[in-house]
Protein backbone atom coordinates (compact mmCIF):
# COMPACT_ATOMS: atom_id res chain seq x y z
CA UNK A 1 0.00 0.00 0.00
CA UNK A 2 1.45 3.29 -0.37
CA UNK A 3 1.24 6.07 1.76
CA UNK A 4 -1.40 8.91 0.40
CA UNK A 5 -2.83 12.77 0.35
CA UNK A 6 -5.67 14.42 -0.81
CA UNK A 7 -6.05 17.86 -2.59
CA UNK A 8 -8.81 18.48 -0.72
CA UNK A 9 -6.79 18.57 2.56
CA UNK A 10 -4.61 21.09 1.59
CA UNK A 11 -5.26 24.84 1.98
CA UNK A 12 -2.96 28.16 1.55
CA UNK A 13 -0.89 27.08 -1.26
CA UNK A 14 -1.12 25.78 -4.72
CA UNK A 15 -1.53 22.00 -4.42
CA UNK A 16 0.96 21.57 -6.97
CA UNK A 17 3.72 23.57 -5.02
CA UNK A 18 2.63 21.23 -2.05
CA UNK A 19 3.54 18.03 -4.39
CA UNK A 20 7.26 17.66 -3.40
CA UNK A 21 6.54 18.74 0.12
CA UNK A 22 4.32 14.96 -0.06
CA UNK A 23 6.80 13.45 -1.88
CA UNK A 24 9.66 14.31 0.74
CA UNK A 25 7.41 12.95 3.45
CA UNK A 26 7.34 9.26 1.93
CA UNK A 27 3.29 10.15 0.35
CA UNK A 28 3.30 8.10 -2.79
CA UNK A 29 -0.37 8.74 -3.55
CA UNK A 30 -2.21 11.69 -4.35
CA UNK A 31 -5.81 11.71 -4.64
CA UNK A 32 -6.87 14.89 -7.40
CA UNK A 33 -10.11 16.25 -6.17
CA UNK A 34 -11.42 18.24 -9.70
CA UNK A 35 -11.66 21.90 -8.70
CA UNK A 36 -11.17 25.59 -9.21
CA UNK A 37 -7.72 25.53 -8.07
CA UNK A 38 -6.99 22.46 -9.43
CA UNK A 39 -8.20 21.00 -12.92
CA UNK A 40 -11.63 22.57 -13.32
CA UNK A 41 -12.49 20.07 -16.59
CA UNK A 42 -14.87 22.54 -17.54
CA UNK A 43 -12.50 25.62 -17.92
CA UNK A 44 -10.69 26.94 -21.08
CA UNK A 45 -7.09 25.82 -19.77
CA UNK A 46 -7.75 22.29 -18.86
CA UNK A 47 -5.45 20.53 -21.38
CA UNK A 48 -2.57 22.63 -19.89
CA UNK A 49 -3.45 22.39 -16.22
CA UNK A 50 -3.66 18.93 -17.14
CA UNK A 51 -0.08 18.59 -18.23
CA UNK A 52 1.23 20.57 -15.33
CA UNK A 53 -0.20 17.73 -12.92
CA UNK A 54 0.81 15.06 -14.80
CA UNK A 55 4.60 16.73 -14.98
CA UNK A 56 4.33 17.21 -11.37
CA UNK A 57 3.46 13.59 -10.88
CA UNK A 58 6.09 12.16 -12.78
CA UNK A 59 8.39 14.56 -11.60
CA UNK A 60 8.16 12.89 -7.92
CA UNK A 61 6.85 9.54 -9.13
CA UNK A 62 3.59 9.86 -7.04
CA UNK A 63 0.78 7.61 -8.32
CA UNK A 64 -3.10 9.88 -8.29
CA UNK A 65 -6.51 8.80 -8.18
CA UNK A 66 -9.40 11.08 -9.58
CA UNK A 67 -12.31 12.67 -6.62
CA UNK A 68 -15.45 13.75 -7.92
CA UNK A 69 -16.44 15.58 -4.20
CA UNK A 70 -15.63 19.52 -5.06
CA UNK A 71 -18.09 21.18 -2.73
CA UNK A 72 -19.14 24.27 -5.24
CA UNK A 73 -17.28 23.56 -8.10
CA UNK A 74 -21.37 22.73 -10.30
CA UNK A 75 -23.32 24.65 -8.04
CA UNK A 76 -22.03 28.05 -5.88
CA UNK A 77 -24.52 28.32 -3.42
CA UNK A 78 -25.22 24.54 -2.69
CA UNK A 79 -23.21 21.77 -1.04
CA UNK A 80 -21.96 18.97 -3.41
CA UNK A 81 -25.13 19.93 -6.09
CA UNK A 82 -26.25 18.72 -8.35
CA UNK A 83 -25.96 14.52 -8.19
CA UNK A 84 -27.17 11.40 -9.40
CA UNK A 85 -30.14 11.56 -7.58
CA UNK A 86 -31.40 14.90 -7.98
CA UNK A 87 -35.13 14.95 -8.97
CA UNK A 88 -34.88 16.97 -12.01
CA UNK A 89 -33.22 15.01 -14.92
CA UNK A 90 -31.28 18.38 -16.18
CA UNK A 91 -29.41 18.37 -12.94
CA UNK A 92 -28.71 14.93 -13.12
CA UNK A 93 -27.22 15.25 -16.53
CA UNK A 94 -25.05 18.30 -15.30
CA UNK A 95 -23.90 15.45 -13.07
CA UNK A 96 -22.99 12.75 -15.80
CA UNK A 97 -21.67 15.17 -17.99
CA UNK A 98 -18.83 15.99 -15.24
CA UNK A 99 -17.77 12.86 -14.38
CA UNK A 100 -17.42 11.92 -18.16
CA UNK A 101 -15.08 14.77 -17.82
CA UNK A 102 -13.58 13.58 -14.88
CA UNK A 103 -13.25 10.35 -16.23
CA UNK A 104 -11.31 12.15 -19.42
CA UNK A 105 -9.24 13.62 -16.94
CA UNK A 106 -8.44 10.30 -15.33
CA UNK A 107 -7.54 8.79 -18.71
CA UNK A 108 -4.91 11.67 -19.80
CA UNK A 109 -3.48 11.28 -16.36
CA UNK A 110 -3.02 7.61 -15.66
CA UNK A 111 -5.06 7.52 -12.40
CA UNK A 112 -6.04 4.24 -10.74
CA UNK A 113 -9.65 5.62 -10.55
CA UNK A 114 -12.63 7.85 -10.78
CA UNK A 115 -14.03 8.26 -7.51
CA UNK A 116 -18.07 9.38 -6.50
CA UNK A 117 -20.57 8.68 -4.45
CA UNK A 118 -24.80 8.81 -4.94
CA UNK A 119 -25.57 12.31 -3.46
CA UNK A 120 -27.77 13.43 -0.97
CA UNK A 121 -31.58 12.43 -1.38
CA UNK A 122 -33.31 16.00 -1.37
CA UNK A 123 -36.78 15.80 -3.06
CA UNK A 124 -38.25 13.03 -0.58
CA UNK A 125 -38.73 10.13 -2.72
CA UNK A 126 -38.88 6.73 -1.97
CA UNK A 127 -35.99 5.04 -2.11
CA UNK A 128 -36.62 2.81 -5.12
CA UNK A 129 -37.06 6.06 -7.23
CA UNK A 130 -33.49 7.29 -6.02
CA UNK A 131 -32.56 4.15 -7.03
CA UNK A 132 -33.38 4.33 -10.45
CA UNK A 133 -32.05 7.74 -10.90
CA UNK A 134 -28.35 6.25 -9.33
CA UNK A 135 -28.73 3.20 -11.01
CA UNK A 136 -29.51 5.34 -14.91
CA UNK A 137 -26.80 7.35 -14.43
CA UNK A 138 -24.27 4.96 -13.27
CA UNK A 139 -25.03 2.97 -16.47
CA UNK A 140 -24.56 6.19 -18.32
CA UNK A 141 -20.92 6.90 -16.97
CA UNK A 142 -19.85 3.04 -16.55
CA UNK A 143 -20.09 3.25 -20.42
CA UNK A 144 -18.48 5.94 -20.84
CA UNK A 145 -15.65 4.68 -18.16
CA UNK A 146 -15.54 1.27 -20.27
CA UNK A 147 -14.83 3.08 -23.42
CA UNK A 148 -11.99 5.27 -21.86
CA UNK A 149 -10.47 2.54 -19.94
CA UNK A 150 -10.98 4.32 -16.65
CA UNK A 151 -12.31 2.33 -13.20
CA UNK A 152 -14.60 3.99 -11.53
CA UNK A 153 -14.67 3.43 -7.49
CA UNK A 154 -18.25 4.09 -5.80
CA UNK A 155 -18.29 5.48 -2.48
CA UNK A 156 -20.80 4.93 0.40
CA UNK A 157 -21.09 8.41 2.12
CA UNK A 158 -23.28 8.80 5.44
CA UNK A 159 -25.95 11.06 5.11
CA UNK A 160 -26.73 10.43 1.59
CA UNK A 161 -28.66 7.51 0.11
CA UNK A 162 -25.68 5.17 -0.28
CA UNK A 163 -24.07 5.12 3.29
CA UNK A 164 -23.01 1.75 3.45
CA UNK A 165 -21.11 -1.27 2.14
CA UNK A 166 -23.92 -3.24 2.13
CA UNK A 167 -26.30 -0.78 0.27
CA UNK A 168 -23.65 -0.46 -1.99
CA UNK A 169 -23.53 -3.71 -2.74
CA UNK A 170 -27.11 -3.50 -3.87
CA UNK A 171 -26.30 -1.31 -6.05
CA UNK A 172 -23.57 -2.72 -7.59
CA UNK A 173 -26.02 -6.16 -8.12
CA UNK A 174 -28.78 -3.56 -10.03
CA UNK A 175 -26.40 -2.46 -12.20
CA UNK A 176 -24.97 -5.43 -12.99
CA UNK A 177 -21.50 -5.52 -11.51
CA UNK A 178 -19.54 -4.26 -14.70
CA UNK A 179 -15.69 -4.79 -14.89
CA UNK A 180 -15.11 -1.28 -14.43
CA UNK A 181 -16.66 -0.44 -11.13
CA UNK A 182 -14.65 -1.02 -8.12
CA UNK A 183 -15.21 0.55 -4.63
CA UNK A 184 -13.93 3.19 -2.42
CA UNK A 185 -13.88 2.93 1.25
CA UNK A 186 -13.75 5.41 3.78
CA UNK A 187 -12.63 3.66 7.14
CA UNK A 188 -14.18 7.14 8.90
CA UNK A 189 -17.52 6.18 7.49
CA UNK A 190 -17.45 2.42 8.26
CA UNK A 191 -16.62 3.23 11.91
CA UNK A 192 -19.67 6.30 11.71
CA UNK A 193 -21.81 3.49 10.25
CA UNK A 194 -21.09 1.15 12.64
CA UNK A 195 -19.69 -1.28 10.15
CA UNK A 196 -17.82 -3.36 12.83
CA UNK A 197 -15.40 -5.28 12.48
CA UNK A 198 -13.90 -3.88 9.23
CA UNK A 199 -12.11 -7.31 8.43
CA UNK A 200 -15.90 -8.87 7.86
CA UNK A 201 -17.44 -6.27 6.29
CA UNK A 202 -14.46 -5.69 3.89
CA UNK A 203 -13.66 -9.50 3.12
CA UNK A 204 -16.43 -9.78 0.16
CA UNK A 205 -14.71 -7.28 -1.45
CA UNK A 206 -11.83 -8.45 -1.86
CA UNK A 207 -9.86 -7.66 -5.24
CA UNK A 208 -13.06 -5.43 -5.37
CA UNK A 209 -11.62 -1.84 -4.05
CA UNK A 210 -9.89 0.81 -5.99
CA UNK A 211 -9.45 3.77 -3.29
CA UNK A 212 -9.55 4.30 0.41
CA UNK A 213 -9.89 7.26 2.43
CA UNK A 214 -8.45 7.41 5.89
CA UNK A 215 -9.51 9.48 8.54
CA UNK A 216 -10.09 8.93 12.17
CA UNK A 217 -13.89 9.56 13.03
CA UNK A 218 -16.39 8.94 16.14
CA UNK A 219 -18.86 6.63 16.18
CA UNK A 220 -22.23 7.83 14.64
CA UNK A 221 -20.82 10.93 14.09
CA UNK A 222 -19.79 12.22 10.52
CA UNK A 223 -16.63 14.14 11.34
CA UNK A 224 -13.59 13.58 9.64
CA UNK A 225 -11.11 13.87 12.66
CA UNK A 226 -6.61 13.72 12.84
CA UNK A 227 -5.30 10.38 13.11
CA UNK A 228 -5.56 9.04 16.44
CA UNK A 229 -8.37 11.25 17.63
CA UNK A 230 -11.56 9.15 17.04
CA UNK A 231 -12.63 5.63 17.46
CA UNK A 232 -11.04 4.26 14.01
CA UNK A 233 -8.65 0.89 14.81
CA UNK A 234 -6.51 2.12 12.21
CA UNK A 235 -3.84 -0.88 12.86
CA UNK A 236 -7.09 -3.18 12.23
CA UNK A 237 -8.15 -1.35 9.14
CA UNK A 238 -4.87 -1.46 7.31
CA UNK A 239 -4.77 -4.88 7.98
CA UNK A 240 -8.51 -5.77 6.63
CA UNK A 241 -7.21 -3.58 3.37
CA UNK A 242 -4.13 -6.32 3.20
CA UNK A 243 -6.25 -8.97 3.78
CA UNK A 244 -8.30 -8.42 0.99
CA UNK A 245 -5.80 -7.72 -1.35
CA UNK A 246 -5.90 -3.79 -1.68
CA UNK A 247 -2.00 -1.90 -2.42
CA UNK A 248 -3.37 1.47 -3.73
CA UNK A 249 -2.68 4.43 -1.64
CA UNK A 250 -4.56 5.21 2.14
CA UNK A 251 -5.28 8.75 0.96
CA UNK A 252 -5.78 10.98 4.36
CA UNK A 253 -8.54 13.01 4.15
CA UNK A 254 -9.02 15.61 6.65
CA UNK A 255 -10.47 19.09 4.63
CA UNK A 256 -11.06 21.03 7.69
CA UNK A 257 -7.67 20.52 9.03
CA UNK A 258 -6.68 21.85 5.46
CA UNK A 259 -5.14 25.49 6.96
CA UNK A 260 -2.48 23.16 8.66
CA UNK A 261 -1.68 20.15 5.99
CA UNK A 262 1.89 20.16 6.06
CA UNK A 263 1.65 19.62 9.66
CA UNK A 264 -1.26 17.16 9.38
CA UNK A 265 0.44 15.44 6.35
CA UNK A 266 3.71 14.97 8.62
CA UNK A 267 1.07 13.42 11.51
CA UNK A 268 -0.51 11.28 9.84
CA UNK A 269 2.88 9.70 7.90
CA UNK A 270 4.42 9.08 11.19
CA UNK A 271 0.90 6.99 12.04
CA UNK A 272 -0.08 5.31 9.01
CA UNK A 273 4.11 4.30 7.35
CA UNK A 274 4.76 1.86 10.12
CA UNK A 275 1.33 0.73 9.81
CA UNK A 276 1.61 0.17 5.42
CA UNK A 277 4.79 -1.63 6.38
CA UNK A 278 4.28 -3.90 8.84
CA UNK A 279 1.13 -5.33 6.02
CA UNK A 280 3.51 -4.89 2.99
CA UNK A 281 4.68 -7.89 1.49
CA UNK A 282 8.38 -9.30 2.06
C-alpha cells in the first residue's frame, strides 16, 4: 500500500507547489479532487493544467486517483449539487456530464480511478425512485468509463442515500457488476456506520476496491477527525485492506484541518508508514 494525500486537505498554497513537500514525506499517492484551483475540466485551460499535474506527478513519481467531491465547483450556493439523484433530470445530466469529464481527466493522467458517491436524497422520494435515478446514471458513466479505460470506485457516504457497504452492494447487483466499477472505502464512514469489524465487512470485497480514504472519526458521528483522535482501529483497518488484497494508496482526508496540511500530512505519515509496512509484502 502506499502512503497517500488528498487535494482536498490542503489549503494556503497551490496544491501543486505542495507536491514535493508529499513526496519528501514518503506520500506516494495523491488523490486529485477536480476543482477551481486544481483542474476545473470545464475551464478553457484544462489541457494545460492537465499537463502541469501530470509533470508534477512524474516529476516525484507519485501515483493519483481522480475525486469527484468539489463542494461548489457545479453549483455556488449549494453543497456537493447537483448529483445522481437529484429529482430533475437536467441536474442529473449536469452530473454525468462531469464525471465523463472527470473520467477524461483520469484517462490523460493515468489515475487508478474515478471516484463518486450517490448524493444526498433532497426531493423526498422513496428510495426505489433514487434508485433508479443512481442506477440510470451509473449505467450512463460506466459506459463511458468502459470506453476510456478508466475504473470507476463508488463510495458509500453517510448522510446520503448510499451510506453503506452493504447498500452499496445492492447497487452494484442492479447495475450489474460491470468490470469497471470497483469501490472506495472510507474507514471514517465504516466506523460512523457502525460497520464493525472492518475485516468482515471488507472481506467480500476483496480484489473489489480501488481507493480508500483514511480518517479517524467517532462513532455515529460524521466528522472527519486527525489520526488518532476518534474511534477508528486504524492498525485493524490497514490490515482488513491487506487482507483483501488492496496496495493502492490510504489517501488521508481531513479538509477542515486543510489550513495546517503540512503539519497534518507529517502526523498522519508518522501513524499510518509503520502501519503500510508492517502489512507490505516481504
Amino acid at each position: 500500500m502506499l502512503l497517500g494525500f488528498s487535494t482536498n486537505s490542503i489549503g494556503d498554497v497551490d496544491p501543486l507547489d505542495a507536491v514535493p513537500r508529499l513526496r519528501d514525506l514518503g506520500y506516494g499517492s495523491l488523490a486529485i479532487t477536480l476543482d477551481h484551483h486544481t483542474i476545473n475540466p470545464f475551464a478553457d485551460d484544462r489541457s494545460a493544467r492537465v499537463a502541469r499535474w501530470r509533470k508534477a506527478l512524474a516529476d516525484v513519481g507519485m501515483a493519483c486517483v481522480i475525486e469527484t467531491g468539489a463542494r461548489h465547483l457545479l453549483d455556488p450556493m449549494v453543497k456537493h449539487e447537483p448529483t445522481l439523484v437529484s429529482s430533475d433530470p437536467s441536474a442529473r445530466a449536469c452530473r454525468i456530464d462531469f464525471t465523463r469529464r472527470a473520467i477524461d481527466v483520469a484517462a490523460d493522467l493515468g489515475a487508478g480511478c474515478v471516484s463518486l458517491w450517490s448524493g444526498v436524497g433532497r426531493d423526498g422520494a422513496a428510495l426505489e425512485t433514487f434508485g433508479n435515478r443512481l442506477a440510470d446514471g451509473l449505467a450512463e458513466i460506466m459506459m463511458h468509463a468502459a470506453q476510456a479505460g478508466v475504473v470507476v470506485a463508488f463510495e458509500p457516504e453517510p448522510g446520503m442515500v448510499i451510506d453503506t457497504l452493504a447498500l452499496a452492494a445492492t447497487l452494484f447487483d442492479r447495475v450489474g457488476r460491470p468490470a469497471a466499477l470497483r469501490l472506495t472505502v472510507d474507514i471514517g464512514h465504516m466506523e460512523c456506520m457502525g460497520e464493525w469489524p472492518y475485516a468482515a465487512h471488507l472481506r467480500p470485497w476483496h480484489g473489489m476496491i480501488a481507493n480508500v480514504h483514511v480518517d479517524d472519526m467517532l462513532a455515529c458521528r460524521h466528522e472527519h477527525l486527525p489520526l488518532g483522535s476518534g474511534d477508528v482501529d486504524l492498525s485493524a483497518a490497514v490490515a482488513a485492506l491487506a487482507a483483501v488484497g488492496y496496495r493502492g494508496g490510504l489517501h488521508v482526508e481531513l479538509p477542515r484541518q486543510s489550513h495546517r496540511w503540512l503539519e497534518t500530512a507529517r502526523q498522519s505519515a508518522a501513524v499510518l508508514a509503520p502501519l503500510i509496512s508492517q502489512e507490505s509484502p516481504a
